[in-house]
Protein backbone atom coordinates (compact mmCIF):
# COMPACT_ATOMS: atom_id res chain seq x y z
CA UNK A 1 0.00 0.00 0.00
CA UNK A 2 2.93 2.32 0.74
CA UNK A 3 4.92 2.04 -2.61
CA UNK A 4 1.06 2.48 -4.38
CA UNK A 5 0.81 5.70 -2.46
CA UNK A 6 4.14 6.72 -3.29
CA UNK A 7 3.67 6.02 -7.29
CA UNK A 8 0.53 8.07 -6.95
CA UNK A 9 2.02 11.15 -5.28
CA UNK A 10 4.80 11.09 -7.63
CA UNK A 11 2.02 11.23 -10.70
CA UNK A 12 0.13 14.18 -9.38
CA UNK A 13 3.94 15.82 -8.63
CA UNK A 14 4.40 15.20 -12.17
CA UNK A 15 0.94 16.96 -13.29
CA UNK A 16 1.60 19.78 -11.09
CA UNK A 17 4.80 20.49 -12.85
CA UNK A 18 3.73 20.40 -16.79
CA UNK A 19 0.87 22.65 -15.78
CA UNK A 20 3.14 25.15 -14.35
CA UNK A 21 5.25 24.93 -17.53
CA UNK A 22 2.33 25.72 -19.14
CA UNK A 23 1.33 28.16 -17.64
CA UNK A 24 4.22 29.93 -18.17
CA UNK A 25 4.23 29.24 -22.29
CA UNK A 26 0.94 31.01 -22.18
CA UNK A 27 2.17 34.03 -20.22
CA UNK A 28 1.94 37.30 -21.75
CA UNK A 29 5.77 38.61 -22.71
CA UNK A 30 7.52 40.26 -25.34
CA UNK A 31 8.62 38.88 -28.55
CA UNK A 32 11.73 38.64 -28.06
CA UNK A 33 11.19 36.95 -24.98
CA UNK A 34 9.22 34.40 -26.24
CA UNK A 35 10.49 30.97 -26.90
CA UNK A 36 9.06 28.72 -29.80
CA UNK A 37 8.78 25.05 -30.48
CA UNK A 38 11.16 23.93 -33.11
CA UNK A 39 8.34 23.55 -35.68
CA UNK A 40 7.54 27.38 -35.07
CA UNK A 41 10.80 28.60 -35.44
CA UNK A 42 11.47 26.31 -38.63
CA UNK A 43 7.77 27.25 -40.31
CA UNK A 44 8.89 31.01 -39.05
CA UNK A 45 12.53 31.24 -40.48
CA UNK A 46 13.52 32.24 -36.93
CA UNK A 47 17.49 31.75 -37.47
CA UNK A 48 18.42 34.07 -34.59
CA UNK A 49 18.62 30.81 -32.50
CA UNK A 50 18.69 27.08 -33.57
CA UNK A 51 15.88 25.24 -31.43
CA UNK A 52 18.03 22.18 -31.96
CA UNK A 53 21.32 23.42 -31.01
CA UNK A 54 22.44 22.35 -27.79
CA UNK A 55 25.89 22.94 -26.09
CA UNK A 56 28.53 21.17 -25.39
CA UNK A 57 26.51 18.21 -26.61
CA UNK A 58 27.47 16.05 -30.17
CA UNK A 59 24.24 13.41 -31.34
CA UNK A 60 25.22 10.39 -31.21
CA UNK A 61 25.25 9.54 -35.16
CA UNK A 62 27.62 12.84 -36.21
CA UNK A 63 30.72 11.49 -38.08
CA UNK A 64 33.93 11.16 -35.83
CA UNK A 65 37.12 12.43 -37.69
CA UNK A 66 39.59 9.59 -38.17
CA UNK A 67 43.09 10.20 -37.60
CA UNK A 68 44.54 6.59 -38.19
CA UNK A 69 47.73 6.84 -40.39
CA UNK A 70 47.09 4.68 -43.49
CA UNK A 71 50.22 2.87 -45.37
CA UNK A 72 50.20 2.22 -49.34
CA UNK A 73 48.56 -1.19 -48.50
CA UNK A 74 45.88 0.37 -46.92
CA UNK A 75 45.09 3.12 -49.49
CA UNK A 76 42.17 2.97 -51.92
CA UNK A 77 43.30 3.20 -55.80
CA UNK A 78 42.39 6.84 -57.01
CA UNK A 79 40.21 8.04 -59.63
CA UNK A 80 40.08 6.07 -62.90
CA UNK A 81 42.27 9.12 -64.69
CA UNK A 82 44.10 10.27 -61.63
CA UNK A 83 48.45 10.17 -61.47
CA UNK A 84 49.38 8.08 -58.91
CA UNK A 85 52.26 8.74 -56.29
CA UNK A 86 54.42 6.43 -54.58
CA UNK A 87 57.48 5.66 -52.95
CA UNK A 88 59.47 2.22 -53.16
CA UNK A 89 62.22 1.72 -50.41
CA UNK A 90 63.76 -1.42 -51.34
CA UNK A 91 65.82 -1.36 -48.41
CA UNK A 92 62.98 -1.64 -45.88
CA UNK A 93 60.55 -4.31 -47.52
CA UNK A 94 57.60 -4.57 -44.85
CA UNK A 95 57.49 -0.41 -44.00
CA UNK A 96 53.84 0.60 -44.44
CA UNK A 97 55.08 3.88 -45.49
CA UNK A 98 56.73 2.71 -48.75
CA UNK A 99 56.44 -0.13 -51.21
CA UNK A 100 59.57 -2.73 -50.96
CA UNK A 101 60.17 -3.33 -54.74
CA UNK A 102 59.11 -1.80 -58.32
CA UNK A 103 56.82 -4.85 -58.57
CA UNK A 104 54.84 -4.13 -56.16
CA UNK A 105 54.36 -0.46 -57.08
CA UNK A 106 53.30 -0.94 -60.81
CA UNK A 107 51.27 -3.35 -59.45
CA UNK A 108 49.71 -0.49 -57.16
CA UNK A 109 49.48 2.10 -60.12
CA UNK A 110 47.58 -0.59 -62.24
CA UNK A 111 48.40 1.09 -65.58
CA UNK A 112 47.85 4.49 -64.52
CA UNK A 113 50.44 6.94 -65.04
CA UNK A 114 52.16 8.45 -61.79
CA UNK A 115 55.69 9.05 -59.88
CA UNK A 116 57.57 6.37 -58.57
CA UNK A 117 60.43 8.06 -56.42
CA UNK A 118 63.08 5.36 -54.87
CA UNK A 119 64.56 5.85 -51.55
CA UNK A 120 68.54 5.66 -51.92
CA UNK A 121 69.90 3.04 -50.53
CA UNK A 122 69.76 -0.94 -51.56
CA UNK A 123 68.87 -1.18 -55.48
CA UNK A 124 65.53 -1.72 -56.72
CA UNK A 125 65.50 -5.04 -59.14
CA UNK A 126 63.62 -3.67 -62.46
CA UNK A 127 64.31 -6.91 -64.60
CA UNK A 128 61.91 -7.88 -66.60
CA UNK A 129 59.50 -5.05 -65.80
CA UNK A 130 57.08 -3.03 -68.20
CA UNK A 131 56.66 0.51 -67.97
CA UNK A 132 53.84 2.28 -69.22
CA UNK A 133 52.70 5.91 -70.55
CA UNK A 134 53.30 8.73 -68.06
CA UNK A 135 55.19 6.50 -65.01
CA UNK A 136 58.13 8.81 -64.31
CA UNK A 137 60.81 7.29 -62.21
CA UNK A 138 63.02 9.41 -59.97
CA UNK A 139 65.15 9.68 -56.74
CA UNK A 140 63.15 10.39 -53.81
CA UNK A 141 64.34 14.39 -52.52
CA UNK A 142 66.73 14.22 -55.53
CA UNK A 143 67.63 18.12 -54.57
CA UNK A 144 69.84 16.56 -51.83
CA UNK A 145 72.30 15.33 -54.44
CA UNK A 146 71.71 11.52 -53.56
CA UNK A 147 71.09 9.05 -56.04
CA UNK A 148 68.87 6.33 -55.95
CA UNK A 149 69.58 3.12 -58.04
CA UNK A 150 67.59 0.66 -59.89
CA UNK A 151 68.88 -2.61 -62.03
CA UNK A 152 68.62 -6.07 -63.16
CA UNK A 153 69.97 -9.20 -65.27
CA UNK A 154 67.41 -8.96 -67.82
CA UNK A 155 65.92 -5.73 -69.72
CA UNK A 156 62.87 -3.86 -68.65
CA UNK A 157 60.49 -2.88 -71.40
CA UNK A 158 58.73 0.19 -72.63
CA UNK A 159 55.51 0.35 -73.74
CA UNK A 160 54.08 3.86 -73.56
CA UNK A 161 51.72 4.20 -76.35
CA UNK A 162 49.24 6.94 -75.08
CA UNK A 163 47.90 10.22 -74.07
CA UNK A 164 49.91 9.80 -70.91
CA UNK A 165 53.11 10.86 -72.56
CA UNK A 166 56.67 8.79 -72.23
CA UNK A 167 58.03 6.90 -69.84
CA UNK A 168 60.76 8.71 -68.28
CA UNK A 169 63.60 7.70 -65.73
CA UNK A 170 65.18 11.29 -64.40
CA UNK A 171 67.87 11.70 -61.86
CA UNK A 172 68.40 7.95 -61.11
CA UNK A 173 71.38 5.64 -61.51
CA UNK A 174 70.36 2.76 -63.66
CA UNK A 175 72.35 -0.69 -63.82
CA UNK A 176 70.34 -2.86 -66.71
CA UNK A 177 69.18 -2.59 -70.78
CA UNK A 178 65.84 -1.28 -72.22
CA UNK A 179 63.76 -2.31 -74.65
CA UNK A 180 61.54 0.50 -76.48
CA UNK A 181 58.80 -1.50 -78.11
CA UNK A 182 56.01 1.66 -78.35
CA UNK A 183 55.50 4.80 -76.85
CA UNK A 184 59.07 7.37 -76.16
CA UNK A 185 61.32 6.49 -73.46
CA UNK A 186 62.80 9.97 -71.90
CA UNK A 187 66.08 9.34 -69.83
CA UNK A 188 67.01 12.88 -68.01
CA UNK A 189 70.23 13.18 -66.10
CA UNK A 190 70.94 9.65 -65.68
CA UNK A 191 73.85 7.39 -65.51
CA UNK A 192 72.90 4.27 -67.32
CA UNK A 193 75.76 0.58 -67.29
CA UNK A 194 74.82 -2.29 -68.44
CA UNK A 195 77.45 -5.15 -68.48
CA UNK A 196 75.24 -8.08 -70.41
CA UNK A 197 75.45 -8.83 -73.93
CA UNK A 198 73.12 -6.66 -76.82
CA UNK A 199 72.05 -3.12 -76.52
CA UNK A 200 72.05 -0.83 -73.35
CA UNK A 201 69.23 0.41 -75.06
CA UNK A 202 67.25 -1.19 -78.09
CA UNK A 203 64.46 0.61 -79.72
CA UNK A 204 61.87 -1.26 -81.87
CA UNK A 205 58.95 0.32 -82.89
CA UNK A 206 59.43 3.43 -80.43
CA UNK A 207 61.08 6.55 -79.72
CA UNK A 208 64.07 8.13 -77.35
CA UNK A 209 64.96 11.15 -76.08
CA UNK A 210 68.15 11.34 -73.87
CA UNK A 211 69.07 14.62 -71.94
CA UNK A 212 72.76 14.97 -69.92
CA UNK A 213 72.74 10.87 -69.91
CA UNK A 214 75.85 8.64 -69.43
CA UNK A 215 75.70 5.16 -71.32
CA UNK A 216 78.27 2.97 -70.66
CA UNK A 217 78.16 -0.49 -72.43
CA UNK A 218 80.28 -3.78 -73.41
CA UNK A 219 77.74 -3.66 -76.52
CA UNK A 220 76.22 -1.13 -78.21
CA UNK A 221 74.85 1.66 -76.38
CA UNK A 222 71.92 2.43 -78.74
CA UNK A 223 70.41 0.60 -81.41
CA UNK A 224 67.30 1.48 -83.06
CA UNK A 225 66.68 -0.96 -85.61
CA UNK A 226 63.12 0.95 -86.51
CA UNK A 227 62.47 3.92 -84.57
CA UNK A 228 60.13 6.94 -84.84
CA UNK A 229 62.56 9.73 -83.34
CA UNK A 230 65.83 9.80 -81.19
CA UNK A 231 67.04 12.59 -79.67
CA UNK A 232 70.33 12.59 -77.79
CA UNK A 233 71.57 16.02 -76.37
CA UNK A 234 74.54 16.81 -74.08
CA UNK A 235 75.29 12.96 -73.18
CA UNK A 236 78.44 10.86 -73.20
CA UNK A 237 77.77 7.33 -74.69
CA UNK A 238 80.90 4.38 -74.71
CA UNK A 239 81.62 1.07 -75.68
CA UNK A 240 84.37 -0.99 -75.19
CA UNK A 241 86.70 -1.05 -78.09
CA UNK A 242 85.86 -4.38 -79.55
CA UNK A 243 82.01 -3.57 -80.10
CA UNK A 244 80.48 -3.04 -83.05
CA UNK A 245 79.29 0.17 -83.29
CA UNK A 246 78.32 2.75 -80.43
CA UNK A 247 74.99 3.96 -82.16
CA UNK A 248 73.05 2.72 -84.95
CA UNK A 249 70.13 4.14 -85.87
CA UNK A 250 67.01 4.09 -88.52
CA UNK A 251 64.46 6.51 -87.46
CA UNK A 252 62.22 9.09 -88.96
CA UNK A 253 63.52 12.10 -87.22
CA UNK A 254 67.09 12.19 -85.86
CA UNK A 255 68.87 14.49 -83.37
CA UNK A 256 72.37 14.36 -81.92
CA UNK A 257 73.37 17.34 -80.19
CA UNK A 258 76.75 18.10 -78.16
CA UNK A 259 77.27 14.75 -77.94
CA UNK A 260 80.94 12.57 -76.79
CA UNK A 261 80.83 8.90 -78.68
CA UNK A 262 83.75 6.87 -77.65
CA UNK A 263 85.14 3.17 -78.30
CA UNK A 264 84.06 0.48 -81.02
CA UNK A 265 85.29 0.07 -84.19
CA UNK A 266 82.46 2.60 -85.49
CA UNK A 267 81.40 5.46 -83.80
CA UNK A 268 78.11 6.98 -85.25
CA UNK A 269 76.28 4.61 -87.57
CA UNK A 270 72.71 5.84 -89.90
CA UNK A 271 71.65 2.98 -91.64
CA UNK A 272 68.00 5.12 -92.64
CA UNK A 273 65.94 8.55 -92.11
CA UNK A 274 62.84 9.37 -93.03
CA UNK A 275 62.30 12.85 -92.46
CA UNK A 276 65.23 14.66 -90.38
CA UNK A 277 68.68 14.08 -89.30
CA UNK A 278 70.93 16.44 -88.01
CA UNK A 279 74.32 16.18 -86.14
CA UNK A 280 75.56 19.10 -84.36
CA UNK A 281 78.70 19.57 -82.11
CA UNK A 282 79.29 15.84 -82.50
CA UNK A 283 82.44 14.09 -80.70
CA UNK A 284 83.46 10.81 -81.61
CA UNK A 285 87.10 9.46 -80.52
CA UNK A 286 87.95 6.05 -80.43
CA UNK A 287 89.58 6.68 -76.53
CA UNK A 288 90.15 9.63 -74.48
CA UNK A 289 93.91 10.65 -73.41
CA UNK A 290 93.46 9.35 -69.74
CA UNK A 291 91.78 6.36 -70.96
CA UNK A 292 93.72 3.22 -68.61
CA UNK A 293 93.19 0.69 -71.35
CA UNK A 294 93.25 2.37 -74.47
CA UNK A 295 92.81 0.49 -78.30
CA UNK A 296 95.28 -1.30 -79.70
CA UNK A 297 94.49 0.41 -83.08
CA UNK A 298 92.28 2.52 -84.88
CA UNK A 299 88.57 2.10 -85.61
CA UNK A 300 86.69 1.53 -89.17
CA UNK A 301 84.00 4.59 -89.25
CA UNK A 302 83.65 7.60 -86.98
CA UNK A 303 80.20 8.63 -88.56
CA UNK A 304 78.88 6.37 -91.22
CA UNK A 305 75.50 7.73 -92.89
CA UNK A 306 73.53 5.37 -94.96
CA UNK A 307 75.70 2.41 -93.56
CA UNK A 308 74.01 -0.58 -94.53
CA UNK A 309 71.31 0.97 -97.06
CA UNK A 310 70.45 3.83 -99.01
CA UNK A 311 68.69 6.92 -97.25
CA UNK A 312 67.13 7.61 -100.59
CA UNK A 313 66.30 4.34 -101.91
CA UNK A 314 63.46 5.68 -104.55
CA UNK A 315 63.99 6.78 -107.71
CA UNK A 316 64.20 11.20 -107.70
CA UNK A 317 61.65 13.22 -109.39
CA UNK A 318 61.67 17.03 -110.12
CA UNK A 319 59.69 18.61 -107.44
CA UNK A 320 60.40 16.08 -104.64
CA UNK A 321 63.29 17.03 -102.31
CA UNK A 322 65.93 14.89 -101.11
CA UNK A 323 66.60 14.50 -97.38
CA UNK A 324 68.63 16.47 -96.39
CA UNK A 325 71.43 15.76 -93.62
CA UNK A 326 73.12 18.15 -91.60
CA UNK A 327 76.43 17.31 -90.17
CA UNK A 328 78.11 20.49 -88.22
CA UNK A 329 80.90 20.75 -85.53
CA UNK A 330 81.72 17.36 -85.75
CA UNK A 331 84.73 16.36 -84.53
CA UNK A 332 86.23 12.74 -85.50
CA UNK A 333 89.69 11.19 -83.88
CA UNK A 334 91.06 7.51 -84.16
CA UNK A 335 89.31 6.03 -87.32
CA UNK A 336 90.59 5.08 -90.76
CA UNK A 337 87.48 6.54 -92.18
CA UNK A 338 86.39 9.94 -90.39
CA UNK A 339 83.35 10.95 -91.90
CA UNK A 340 81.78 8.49 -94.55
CA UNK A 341 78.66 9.36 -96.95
CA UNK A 342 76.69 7.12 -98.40
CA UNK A 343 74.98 6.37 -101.05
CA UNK A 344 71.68 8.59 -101.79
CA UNK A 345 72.59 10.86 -99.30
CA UNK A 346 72.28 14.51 -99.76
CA UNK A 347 74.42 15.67 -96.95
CA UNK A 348 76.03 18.86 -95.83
CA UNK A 349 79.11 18.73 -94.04
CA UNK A 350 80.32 22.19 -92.14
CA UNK A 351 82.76 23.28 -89.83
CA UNK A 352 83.75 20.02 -88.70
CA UNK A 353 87.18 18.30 -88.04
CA UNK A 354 88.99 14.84 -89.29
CA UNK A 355 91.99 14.19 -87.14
CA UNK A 356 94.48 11.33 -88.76
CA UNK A 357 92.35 9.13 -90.50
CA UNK A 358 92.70 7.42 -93.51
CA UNK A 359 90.12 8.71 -95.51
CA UNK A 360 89.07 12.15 -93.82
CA UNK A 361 85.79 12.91 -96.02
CA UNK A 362 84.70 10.45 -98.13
CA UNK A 363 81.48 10.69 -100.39
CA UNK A 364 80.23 6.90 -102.14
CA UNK A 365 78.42 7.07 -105.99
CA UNK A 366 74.88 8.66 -105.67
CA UNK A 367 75.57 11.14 -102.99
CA UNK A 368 75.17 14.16 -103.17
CA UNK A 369 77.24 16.46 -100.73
CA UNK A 370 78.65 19.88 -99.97
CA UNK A 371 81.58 20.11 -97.66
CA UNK A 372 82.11 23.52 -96.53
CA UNK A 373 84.77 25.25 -94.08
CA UNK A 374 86.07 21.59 -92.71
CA UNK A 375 89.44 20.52 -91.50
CA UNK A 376 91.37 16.86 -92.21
CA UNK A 377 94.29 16.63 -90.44
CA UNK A 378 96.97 14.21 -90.89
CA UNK A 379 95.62 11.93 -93.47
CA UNK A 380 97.23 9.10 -94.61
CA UNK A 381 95.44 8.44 -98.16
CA UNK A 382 93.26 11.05 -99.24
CA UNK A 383 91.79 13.99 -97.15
CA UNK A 384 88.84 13.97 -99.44
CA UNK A 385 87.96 11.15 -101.30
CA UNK A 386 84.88 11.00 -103.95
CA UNK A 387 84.26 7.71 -105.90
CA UNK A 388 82.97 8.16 -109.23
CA UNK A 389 79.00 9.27 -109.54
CA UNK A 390 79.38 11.53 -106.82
CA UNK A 391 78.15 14.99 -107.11
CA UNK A 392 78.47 18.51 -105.37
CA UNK A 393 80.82 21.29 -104.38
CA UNK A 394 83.56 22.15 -101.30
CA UNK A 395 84.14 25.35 -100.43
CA UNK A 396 87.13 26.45 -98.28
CA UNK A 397 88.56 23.13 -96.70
CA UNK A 398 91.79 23.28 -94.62
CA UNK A 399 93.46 19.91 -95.86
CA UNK A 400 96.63 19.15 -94.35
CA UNK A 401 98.18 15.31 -95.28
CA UNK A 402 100.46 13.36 -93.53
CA UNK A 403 100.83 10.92 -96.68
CA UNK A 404 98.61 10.62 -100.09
CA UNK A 405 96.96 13.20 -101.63
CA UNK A 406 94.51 16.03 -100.99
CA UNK A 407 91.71 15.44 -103.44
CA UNK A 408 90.50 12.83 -105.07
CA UNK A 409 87.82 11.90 -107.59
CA UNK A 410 88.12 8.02 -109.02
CA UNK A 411 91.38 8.24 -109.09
CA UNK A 412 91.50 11.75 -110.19
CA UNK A 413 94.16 13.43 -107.79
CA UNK A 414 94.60 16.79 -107.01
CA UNK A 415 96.48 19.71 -104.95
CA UNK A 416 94.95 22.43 -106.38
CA UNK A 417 92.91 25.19 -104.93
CA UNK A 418 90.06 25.26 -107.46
CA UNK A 419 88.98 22.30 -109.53
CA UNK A 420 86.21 20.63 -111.52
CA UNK A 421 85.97 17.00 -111.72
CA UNK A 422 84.08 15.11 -114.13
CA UNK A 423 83.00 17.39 -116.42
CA UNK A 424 81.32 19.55 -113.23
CA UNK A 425 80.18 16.70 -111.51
CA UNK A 426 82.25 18.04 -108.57
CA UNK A 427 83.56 21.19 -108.13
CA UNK A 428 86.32 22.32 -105.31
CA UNK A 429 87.09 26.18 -104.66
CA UNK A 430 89.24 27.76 -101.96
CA UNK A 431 90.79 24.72 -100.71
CA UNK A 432 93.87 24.98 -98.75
CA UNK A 433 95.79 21.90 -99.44
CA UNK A 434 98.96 20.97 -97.33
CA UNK A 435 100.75 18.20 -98.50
């Protein structure tokens, strides 16, 4: 009976109190003074205060920030066009803030083009590796002057076809080969080796662009048996002195600029161009003075254009140019046969030097060349040699022989400063001839 009687005061307690709060809703007061019901003030546009604001208090269902640190194996891939970056610390396999190998990162970026930038330290294995369009590959803080370095026993492979651009390796020391089979490979500031047999670099069906780049190679340093352009500006490439060639190229558009070729028994080798070549401020030397192991003899070509076919290989109609090849500042040292024009070539050779060759300038039947303001020095058979069906002028040659002759046109021998061979197929003027 007690606890009823208790239950019943507490309901007419509770009565008493929600009529007094009534009471006071229905007092008179200002307007300001008056409080609303949260439908009121909504219906109202009453934004003065927020019925449903209450301090210091957060419902229950309000999103909580999330400050968990996520590693790369945590991270959701991005948007279906979006770059990707990453880092790859091959030294430190299991961090979560960094991949541990380049497999595992292009297996991250899924295609997609992005930054891969490797942690100096323990080389990243790249063998056998594919590379698509837009992955640039770089030292990680590469401002601090430390290199990162990547390599392999086998060749990784290009294939960077698409809007993404080329595939480009920048600031990165790189122990393997590469094979170009689409797209452009870009190598910027980088120091490539590559001690295994074939190219350092092949390119078959692609394109390369090389800026401030060191090649060295027991083979060939680049050889682009079908290429759409290759570019090669203020880099040193070598071979050892046994290989075949250092370049060798057959590309639509060709561009060697301020550029050191060293060792093999040919230096600069064109078999075909389609649209373009040009050579400017060209150095090729069979070894360098310091050299520690130096050849036991000279080399066969120091540029060879239209080495194993001919760059114009169709018949010539009025109205249709030739291609035209431009050879200037060259500078050849250490070869029997300095600077070598082939056949269907139409080739102008300027300001460029021949030092103790054989055969400084030489021009085959079917070219067409003009050699103006060049240097041979020390010859040993002919500063200038031009074989019967070749055509054009030289203008002001400094020719200075050790042995043989100055001049000579199928047999055709000459000192003079101004001559016309064969009936004007060739004409010299201005030569200075030393012999």
């Amino acid at each position: 009976m007690m606890g009823r009687d208790r239950r019943a005061s507490f309901g007419w307690s509770a009565v008493a109190v929600l009529a007094l709060a009534g009471a006071a809703l229905l007092a008179p007061g200002t307007a300001s003074a008056r409080g609303y019901t949260g439908a009121q003030a909504e219906a109202q546009g009453d934004t003065a205060s927020d019925p449903y604001s209450f301090p210091a208090i957060k419902l229950c269902c309000e999103k909580k920030p999330h400050h968990r640190h996520r590693g790369y194996w945590e991270r959701k891939p991005g948007g279906p066009e979006g770059p990707r970056d990453v880092i790859v610390n091959c030294a430190v396999p299991t961090s979560r803030e960094s991949f541990g190998s380049m497999h595992e990162a292009l297996g991250y970026m899924r295609g997609h083009p992005g930054r891969i930038s490797v942690v100096p330290g323990a080389p990243c294995d790249i063998s056998g590796l594919s590379f698509g369009s837009g992955v640039v590959v770089t030292t990680a803080n590469y401002g601090y002057g430390v290199r990162a370095r990547v390599g392999g026993a086998s060749c990784a492979h290009v294939s960077a076809a698409g809007a993404a651009g080329a595939v480009t390796f920048g600031g990165i020391d790189i122990e393997a080969c590469f094979n170009v089979r689409s797209g452009e490979l870009n190598l910027d500031e980088v120091n490539l080796s590559w001690r295994g047999q074939d190219s350092a670099i092949l390119v078959n069906g692609g394109s390369l662009t090389m800026r401030r780049t060191t090649v060295r190679a027991k083979d060939a340093a680049v050889y682009a048996i079908s290429a759409g352009r290759v570019w090669i500006d203020e880099s040193r490439l070598a071979t050892t002195p046994t290989g075949a060639f250092v370049i060798r190229l057959n590309a639509a558009n060709i561009n060697l600029g301020s550029l050191l070729v060293k060792g093999a028994k040919s230096g600069v080798v064109i078999d075909g161009v389609r649209d373009a070549l040009q050579l400017s401020g060209v150095t090729v030397v069979r070894s360098e003075q310091e050299d520690p192991y130096p050849p036991f003899g000279p080399g066969e070509y120091g540029i060879l254009i239209g080495g194993g076919q001919a760059l114009n290989d169709l018949p010539w109609l009025s109205g249709l140019e030739a291609r035209r090849v431009v050879i200037k500042g060259a500078n050849v040292t250490g070869y029997d046969n300095g600077i070598t024009l082939g056949s269907g070539t139409s080739v102008v050779v300027e300001n460029s030097t021949v030092n103790g060759a054989s055969y400084g300038i030489s021009a085959a039947p079917g070219a067409f060349v003009s050699l103006l303001n060049n240097k041979v020095r020390g010859s040993r058979v002919a500063a200038i040699s031009l074989q019967a069906g070749a055509r054009g002028q030289a203008e002001s040659n400094s020719l200075h022989c050790a042995r043989g002759d100055c001049v000579c046109y199928s047999g055709d021998c000459t000192s003079r400063s101004n001559y016309v061979f064969a009936h004007g197929a060739f004409r010299m003027r201005d030569t200075d001839c030393d012999d």
